[in-house]
C-alpha atoms as a PDB file:
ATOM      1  CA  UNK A   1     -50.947  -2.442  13.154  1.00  0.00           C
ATOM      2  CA  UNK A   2     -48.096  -3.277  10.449  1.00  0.00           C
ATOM      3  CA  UNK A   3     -45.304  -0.771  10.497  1.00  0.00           C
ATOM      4  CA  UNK A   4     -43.374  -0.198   7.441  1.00  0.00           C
ATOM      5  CA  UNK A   5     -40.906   2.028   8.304  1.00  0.00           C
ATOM      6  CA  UNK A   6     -38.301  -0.642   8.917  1.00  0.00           C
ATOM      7  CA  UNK A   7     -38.721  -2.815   6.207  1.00  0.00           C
ATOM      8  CA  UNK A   8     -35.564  -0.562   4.353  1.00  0.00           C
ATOM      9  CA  UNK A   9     -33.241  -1.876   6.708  1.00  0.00           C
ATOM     10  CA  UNK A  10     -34.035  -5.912   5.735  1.00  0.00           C
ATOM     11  CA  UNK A  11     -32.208  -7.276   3.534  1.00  0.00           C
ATOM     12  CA  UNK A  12     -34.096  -8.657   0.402  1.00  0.00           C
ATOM     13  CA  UNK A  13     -34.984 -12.157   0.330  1.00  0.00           C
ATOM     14  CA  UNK A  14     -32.347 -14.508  -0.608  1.00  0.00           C
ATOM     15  CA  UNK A  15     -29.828 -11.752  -0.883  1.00  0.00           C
ATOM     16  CA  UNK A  16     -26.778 -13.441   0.265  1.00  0.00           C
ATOM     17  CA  UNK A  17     -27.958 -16.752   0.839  1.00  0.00           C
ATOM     18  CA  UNK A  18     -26.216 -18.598  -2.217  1.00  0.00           C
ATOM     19  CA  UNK A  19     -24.616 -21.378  -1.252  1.00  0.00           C
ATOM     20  CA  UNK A  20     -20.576 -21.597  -2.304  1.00  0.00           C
ATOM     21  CA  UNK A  21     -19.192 -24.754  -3.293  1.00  0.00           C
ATOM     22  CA  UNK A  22     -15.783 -25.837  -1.743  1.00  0.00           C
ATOM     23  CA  UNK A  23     -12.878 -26.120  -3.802  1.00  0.00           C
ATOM     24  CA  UNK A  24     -12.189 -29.849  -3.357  1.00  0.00           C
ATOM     25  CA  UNK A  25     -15.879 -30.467  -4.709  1.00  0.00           C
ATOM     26  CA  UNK A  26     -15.683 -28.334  -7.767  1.00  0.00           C
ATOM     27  CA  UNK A  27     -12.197 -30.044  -8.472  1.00  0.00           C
ATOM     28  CA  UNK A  28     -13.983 -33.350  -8.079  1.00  0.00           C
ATOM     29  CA  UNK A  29     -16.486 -32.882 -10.346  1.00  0.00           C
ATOM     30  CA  UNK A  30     -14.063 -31.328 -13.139  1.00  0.00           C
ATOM     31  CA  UNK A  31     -12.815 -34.803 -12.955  1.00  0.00           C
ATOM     32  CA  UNK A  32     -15.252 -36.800 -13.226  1.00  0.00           C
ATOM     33  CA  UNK A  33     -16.996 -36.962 -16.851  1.00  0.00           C
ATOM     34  CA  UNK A  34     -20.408 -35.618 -17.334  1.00  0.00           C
ATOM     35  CA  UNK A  35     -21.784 -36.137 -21.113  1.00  0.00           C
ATOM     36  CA  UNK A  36     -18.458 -37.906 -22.762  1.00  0.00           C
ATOM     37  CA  UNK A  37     -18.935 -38.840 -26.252  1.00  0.00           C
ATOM     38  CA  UNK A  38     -18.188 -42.452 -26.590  1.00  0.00           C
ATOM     39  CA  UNK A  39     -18.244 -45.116 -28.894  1.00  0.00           C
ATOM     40  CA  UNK A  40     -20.505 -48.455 -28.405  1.00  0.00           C
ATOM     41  CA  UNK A  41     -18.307 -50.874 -30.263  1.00  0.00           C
ATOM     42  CA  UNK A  42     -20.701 -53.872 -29.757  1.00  0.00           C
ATOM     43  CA  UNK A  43     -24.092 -54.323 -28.093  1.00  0.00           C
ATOM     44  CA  UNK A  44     -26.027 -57.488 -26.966  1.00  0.00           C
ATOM     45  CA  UNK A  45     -29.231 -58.575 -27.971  1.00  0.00           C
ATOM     46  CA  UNK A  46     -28.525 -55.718 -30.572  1.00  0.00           C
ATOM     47  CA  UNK A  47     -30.063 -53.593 -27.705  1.00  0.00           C
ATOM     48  CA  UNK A  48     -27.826 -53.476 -24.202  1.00  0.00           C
ATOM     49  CA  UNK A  49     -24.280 -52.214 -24.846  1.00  0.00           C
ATOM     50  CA  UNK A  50     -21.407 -55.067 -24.365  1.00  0.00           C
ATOM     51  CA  UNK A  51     -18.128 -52.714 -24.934  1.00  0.00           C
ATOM     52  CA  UNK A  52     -17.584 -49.049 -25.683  1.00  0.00           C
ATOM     53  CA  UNK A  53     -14.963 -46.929 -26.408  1.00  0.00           C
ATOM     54  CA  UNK A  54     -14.036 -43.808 -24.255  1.00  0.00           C
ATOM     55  CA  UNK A  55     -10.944 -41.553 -23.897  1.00  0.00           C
ATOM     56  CA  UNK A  56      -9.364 -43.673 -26.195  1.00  0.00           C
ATOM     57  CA  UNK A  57      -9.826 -47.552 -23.853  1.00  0.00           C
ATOM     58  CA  UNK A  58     -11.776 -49.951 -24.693  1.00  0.00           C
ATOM     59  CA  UNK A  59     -14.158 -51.041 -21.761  1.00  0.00           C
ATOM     60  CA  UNK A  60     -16.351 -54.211 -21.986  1.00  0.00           C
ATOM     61  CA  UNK A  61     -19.684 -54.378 -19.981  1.00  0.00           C
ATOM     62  CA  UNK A  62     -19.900 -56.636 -17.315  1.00  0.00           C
ATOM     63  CA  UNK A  63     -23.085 -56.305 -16.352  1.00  0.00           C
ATOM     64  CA  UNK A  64     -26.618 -53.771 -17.382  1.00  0.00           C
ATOM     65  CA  UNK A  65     -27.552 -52.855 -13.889  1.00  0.00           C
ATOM     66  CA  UNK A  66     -30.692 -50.421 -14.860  1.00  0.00           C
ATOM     67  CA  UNK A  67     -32.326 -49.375 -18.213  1.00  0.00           C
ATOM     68  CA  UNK A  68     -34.816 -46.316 -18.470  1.00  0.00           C
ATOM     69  CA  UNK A  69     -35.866 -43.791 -20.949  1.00  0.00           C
ATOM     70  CA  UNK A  70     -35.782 -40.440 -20.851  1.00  0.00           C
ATOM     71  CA  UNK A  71     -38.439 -38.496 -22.805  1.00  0.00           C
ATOM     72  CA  UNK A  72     -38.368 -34.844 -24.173  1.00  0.00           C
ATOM     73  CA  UNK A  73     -37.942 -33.141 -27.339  1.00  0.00           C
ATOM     74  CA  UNK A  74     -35.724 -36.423 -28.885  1.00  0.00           C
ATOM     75  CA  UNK A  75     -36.160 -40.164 -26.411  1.00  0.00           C
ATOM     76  CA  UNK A  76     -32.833 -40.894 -25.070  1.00  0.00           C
ATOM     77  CA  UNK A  77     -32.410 -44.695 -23.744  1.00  0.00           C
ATOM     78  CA  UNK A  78     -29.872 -44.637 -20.748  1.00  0.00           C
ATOM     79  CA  UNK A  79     -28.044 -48.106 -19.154  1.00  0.00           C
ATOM     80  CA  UNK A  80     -26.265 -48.153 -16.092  1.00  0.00           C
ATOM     81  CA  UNK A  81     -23.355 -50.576 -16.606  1.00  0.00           C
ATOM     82  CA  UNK A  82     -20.758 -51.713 -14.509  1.00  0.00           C
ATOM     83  CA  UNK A  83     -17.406 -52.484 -15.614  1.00  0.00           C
ATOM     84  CA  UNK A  84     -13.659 -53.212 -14.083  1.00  0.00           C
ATOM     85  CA  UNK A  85     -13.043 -49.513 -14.298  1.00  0.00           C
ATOM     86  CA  UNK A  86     -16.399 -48.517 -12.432  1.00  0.00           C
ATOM     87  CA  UNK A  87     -20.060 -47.878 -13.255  1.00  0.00           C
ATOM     88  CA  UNK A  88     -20.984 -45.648 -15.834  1.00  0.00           C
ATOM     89  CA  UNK A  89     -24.630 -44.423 -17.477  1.00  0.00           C
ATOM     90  CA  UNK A  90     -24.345 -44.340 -20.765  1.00  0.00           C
ATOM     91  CA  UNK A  91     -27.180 -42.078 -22.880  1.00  0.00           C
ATOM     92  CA  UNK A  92     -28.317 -42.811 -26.632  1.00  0.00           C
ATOM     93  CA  UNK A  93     -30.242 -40.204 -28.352  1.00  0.00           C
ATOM     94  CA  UNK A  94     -32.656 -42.474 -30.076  1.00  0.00           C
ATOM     95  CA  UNK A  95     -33.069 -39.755 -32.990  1.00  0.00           C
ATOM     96  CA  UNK A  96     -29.482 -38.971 -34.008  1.00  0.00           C
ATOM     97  CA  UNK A  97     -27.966 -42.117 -32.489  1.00  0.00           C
ATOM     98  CA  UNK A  98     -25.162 -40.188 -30.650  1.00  0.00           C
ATOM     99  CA  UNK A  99     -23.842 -41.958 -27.620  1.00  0.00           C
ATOM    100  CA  UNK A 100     -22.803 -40.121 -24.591  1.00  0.00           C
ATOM    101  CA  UNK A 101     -21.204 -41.273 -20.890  1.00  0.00           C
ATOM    102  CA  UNK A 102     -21.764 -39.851 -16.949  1.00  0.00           C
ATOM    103  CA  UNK A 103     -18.921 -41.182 -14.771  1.00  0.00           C
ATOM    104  CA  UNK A 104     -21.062 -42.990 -11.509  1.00  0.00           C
ATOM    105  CA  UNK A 105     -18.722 -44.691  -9.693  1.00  0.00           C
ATOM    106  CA  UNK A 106     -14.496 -45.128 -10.583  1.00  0.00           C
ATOM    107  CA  UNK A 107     -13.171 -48.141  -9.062  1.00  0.00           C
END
């Protein structure tokens, strides 16, 4: 038989189990930028994107590692490129045609 009578005493379910982020992380990701505007200054093919503009340096693409769409309310075309500085996914919204940058990798 189930007893009942000591079920006050538990603790509810996931009370207390959040998980806490460590300082250096949440400093690290501060740093690194997540959804940059930018601005593609020239593309090739009139498709990939050769050189952009972001924070105000110009970086030139030297290679398109990965292309993919993302689908939702508006398509948004995303390339991985790699640069000198590092690699970088930058995210057109194919409706609006607002270009936007996720830090991968900083050399």
């Amino acid at each position: 038989m189930l007893r009942t009578d000591n079920f006050s005493s538990l603790p509810r379910v996931g009370a207390g189990t959040r998980s806490h982020r460590s300082g250096a992380s949440i400093a690290k990701r501060s740093r690194t930028a997540r959804n940059d505007a930018v601005l593609v200054l020239e593309k090739r093919f009139g498709y990939f994107p050769q050189s952009f503009q972001w924070r105000g340096h110009t970086h030139h693409v030297q290679a398109v590692e990965r292309t993919w769409t993302k689908m939702g309310r508006v398509a948004q075309l995303c390339f991985r490129v790699r640069c000198q500085e590092g690699v970088f996914d930058l995210t057109q919204n194919a409706k609006t045609n607002i270009w936007s940058l996720a830090v991968v990798q900083l050399n």
